[in-house]
C-alpha atoms as a PDB file:
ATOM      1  CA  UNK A   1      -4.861  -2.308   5.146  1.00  0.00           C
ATOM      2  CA  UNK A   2      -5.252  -6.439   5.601  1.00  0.00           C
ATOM      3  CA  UNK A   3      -2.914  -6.510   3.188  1.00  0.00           C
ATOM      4  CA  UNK A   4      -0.184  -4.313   4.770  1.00  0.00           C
ATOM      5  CA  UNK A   5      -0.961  -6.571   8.032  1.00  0.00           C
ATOM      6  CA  UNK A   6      -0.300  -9.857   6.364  1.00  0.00           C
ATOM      7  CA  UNK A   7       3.010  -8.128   4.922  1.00  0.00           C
ATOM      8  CA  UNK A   8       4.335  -6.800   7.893  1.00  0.00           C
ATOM      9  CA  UNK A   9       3.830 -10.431   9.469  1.00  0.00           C
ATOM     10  CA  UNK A  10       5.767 -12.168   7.263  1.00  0.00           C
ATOM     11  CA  UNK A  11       8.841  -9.817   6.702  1.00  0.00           C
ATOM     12  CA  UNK A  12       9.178 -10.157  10.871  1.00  0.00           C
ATOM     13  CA  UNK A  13       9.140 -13.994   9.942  1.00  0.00           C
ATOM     14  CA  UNK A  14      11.465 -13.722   7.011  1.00  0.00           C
ATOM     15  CA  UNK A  15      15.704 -13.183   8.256  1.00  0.00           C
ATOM     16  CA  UNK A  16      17.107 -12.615   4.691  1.00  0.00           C
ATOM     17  CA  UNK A  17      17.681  -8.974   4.063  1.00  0.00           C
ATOM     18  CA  UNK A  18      16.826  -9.015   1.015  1.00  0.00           C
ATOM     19  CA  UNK A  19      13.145 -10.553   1.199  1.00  0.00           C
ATOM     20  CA  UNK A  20      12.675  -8.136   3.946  1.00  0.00           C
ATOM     21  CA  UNK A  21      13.288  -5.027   1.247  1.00  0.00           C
ATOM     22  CA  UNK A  22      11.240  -6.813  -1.250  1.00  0.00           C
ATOM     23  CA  UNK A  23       8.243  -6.887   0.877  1.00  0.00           C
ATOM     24  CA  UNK A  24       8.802  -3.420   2.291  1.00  0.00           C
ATOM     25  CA  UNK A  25       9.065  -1.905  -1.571  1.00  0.00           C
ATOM     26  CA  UNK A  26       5.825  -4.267  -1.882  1.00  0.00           C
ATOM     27  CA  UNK A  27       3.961  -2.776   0.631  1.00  0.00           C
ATOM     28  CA  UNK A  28       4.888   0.857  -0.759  1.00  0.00           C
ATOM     29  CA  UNK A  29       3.692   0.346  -3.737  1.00  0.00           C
ATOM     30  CA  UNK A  30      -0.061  -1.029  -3.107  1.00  0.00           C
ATOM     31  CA  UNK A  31       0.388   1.853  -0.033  1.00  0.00           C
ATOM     32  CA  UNK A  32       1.283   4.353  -3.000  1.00  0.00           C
ATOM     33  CA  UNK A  33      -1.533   2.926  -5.182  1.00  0.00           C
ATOM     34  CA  UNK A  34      -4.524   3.259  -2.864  1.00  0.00           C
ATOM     35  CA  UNK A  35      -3.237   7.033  -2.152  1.00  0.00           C
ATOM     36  CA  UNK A  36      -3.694   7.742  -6.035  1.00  0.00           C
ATOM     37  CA  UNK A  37      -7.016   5.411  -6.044  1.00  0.00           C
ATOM     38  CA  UNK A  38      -8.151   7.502  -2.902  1.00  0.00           C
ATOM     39  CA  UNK A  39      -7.212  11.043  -4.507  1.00  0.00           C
ATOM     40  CA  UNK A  40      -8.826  10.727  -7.657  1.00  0.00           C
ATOM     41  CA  UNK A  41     -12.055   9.324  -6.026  1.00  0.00           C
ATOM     42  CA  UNK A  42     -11.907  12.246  -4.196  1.00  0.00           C
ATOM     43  CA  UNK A  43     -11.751  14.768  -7.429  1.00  0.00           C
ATOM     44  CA  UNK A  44     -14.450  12.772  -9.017  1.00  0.00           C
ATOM     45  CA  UNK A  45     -16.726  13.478  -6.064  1.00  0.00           C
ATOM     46  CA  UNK A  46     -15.799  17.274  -5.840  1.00  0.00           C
ATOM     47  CA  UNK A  47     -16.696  17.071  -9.936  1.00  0.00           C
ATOM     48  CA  UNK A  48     -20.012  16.065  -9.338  1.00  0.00           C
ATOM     49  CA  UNK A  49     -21.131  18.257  -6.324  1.00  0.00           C
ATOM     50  CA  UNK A  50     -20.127  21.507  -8.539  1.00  0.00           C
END
């Protein structure tokens, strides 16, 4: 989530339009990534109690 911080800081720093998208679409994807991280952590563990 540090990361998502430090994003969101700069894209209110940033006026272009464009670099503002870039960094939004940036932030979706690591958001997107520790989702699928998170979920498949979360099947291991139900693997292993079973």
């Amino acid at each position: 989530m540090i990361i998502t911080k430090i994003l969101g800081l700069t894209s209110t720093l940033t006026k272009s339009k464009k670099a503002k998208i870039a960094i939004l679409v940036l932030e979706i994807g690591i958001l997107a990534y520790a989702i699928a991280t998170s979920n498949e952590e979360q099947s291991n563990n139900k693997r292993l109690e079973k």
